[in-house]
C-alpha atoms as a PDB file:
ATOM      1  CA  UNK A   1       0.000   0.000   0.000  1.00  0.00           C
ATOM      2  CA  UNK A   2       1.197   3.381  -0.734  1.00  0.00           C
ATOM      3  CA  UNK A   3       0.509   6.663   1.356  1.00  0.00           C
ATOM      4  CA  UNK A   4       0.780  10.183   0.190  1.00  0.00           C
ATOM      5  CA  UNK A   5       1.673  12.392   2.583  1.00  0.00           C
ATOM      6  CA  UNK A   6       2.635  15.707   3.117  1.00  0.00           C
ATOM      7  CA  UNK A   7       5.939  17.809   3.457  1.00  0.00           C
ATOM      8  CA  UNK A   8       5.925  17.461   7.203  1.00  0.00           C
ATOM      9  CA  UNK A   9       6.065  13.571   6.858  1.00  0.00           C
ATOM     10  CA  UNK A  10       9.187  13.614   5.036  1.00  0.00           C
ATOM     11  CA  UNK A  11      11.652  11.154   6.509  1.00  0.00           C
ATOM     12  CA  UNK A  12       8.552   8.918   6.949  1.00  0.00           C
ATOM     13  CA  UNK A  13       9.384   6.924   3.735  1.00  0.00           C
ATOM     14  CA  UNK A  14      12.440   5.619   4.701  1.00  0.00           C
ATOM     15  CA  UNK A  15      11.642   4.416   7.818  1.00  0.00           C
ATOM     16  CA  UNK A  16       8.344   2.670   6.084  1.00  0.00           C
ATOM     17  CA  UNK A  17      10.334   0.939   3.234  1.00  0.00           C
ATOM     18  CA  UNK A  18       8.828   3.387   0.367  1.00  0.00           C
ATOM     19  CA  UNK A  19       5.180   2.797   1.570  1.00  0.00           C
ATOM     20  CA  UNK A  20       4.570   6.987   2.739  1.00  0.00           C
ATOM     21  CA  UNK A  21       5.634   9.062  -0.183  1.00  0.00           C
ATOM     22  CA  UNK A  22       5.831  12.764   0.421  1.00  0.00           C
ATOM     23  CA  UNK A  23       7.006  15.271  -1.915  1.00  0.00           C
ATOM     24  CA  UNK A  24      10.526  15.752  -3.125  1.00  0.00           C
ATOM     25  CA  UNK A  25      13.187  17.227  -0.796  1.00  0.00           C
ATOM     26  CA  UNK A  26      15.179  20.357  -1.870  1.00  0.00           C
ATOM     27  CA  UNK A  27      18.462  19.035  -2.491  1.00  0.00           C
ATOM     28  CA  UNK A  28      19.875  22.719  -3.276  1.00  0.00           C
ATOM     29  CA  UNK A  29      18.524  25.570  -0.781  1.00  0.00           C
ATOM     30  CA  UNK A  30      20.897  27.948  -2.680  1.00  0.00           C
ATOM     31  CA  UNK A  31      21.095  29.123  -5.881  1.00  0.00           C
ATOM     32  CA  UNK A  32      19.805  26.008  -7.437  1.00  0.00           C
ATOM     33  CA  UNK A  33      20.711  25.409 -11.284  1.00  0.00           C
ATOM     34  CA  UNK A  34      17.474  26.060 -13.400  1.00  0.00           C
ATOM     35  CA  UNK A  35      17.301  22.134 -14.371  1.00  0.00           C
ATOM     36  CA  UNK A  36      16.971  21.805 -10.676  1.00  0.00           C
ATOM     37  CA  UNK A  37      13.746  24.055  -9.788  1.00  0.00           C
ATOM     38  CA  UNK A  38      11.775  22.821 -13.148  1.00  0.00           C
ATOM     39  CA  UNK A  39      12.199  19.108 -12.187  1.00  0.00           C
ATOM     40  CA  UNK A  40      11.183  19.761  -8.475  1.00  0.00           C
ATOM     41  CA  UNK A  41       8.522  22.113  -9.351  1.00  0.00           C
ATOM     42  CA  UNK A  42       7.272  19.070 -11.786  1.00  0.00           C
ATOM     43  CA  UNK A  43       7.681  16.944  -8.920  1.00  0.00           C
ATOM     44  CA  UNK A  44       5.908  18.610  -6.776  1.00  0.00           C
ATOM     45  CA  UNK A  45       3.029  19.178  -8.640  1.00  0.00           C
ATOM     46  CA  UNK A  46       2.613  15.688 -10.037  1.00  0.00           C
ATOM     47  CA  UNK A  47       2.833  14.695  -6.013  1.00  0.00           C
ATOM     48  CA  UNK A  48       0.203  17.251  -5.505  1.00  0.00           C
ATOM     49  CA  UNK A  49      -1.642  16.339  -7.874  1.00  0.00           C
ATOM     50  CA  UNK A  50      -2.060  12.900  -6.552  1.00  0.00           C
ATOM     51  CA  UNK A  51      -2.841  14.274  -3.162  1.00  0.00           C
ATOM     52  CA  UNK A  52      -5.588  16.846  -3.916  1.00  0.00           C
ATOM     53  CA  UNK A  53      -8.471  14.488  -4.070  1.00  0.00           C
ATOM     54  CA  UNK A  54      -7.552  13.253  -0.382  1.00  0.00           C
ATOM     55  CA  UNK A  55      -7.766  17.080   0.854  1.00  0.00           C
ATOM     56  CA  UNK A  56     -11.221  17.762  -0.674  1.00  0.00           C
ATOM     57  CA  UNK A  57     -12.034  14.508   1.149  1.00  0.00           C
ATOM     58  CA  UNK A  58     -11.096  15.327   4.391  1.00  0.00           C
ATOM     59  CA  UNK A  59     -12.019  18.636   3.913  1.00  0.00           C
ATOM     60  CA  UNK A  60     -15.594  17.799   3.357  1.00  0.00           C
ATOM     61  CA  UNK A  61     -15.522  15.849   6.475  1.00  0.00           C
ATOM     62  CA  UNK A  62     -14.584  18.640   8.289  1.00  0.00           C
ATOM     63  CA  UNK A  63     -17.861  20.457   7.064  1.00  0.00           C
ATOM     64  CA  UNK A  64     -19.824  18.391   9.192  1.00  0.00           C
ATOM     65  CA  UNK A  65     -20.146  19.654  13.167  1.00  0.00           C
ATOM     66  CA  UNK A  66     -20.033  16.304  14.735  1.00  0.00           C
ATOM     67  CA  UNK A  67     -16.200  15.604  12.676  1.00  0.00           C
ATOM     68  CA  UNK A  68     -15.099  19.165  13.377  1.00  0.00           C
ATOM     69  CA  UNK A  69     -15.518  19.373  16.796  1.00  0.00           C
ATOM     70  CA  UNK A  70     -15.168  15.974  17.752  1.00  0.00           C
ATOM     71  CA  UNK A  71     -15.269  15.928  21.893  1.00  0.00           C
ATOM     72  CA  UNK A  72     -15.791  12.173  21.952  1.00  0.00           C
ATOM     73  CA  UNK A  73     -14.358   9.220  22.122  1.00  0.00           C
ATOM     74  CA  UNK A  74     -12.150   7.738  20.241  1.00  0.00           C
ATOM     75  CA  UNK A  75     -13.554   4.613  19.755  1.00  0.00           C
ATOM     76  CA  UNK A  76     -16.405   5.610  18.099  1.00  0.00           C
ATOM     77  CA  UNK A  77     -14.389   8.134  15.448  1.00  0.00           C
ATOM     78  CA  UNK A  78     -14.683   5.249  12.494  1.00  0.00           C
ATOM     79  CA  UNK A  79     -18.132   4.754  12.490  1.00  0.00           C
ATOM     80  CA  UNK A  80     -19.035   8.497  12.656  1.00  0.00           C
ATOM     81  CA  UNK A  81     -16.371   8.977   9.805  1.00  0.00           C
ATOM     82  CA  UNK A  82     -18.211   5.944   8.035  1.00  0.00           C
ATOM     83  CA  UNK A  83     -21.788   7.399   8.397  1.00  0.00           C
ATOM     84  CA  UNK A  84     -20.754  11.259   7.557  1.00  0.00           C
ATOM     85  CA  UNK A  85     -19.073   9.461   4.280  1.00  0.00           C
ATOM     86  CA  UNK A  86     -22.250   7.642   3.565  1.00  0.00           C
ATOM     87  CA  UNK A  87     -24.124  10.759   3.833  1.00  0.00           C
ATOM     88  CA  UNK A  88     -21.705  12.850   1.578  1.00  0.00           C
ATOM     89  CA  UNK A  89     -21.744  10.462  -1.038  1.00  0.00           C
ATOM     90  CA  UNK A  90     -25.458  10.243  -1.147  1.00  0.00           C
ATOM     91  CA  UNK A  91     -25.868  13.747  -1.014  1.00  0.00           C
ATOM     92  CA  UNK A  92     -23.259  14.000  -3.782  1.00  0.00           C
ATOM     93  CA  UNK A  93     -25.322  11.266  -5.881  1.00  0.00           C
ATOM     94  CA  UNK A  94     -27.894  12.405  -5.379  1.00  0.00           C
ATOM     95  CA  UNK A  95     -27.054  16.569  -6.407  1.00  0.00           C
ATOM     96  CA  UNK A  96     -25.588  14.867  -9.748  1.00  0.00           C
ATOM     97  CA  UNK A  97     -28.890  12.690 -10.657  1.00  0.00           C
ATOM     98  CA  UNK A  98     -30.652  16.341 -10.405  1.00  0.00           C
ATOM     99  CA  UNK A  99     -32.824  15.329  -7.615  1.00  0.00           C
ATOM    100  CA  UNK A 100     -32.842  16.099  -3.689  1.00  0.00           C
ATOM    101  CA  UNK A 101     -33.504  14.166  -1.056  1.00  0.00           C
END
């Protein structure tokens, strides 16, 4: 399984075997040659790329009050997670069938 992650995971892949990628690390801090900043710049964006789908995701979840504030326990994180996900993606369906429910 691979895991995108984000700059402040870096280091993460190594001690994982590969399995969390995070975006590349500047190997030059200064005055990098100008082959250098277009690769990592296309780097970085293909990793971002990748990545943004995940955000939206999470930050839909965040939308809903009982995820955002979340004084609860633990335990029971999953299954709200599961049912606010459930409710997204019907609401989602059914905005893009063109009827409301």
């Amino acid at each position: 399984m691979e895991i995108l992650a984000d700059a402040g995971y870096q280091g993460l892949g190594a001690q994982t075997g590969g399995r969390v990628v995070t975006p590349p690390h500047r190997k030059f801090k200064k005055n990098p040659p100008e082959w250098y900043e277009e690769m990592h710049e296309r780097q970085r964006k293909a990793h971002s790329s990748r990545r943004i789908r995940v955000e939206h995701g999470i930050g839909h979840l965040k939308n809903w009050r009982s995820l955002a504030r979340h004084h609860g326990r633990r335990e029971h994180m999953s299954d709200i997670i599961q049912s606010v996900a459930g409710l997204l993606s019907h609401q989602q369906a059914a905005t893009a069938s063109g009827t409301r429910t």
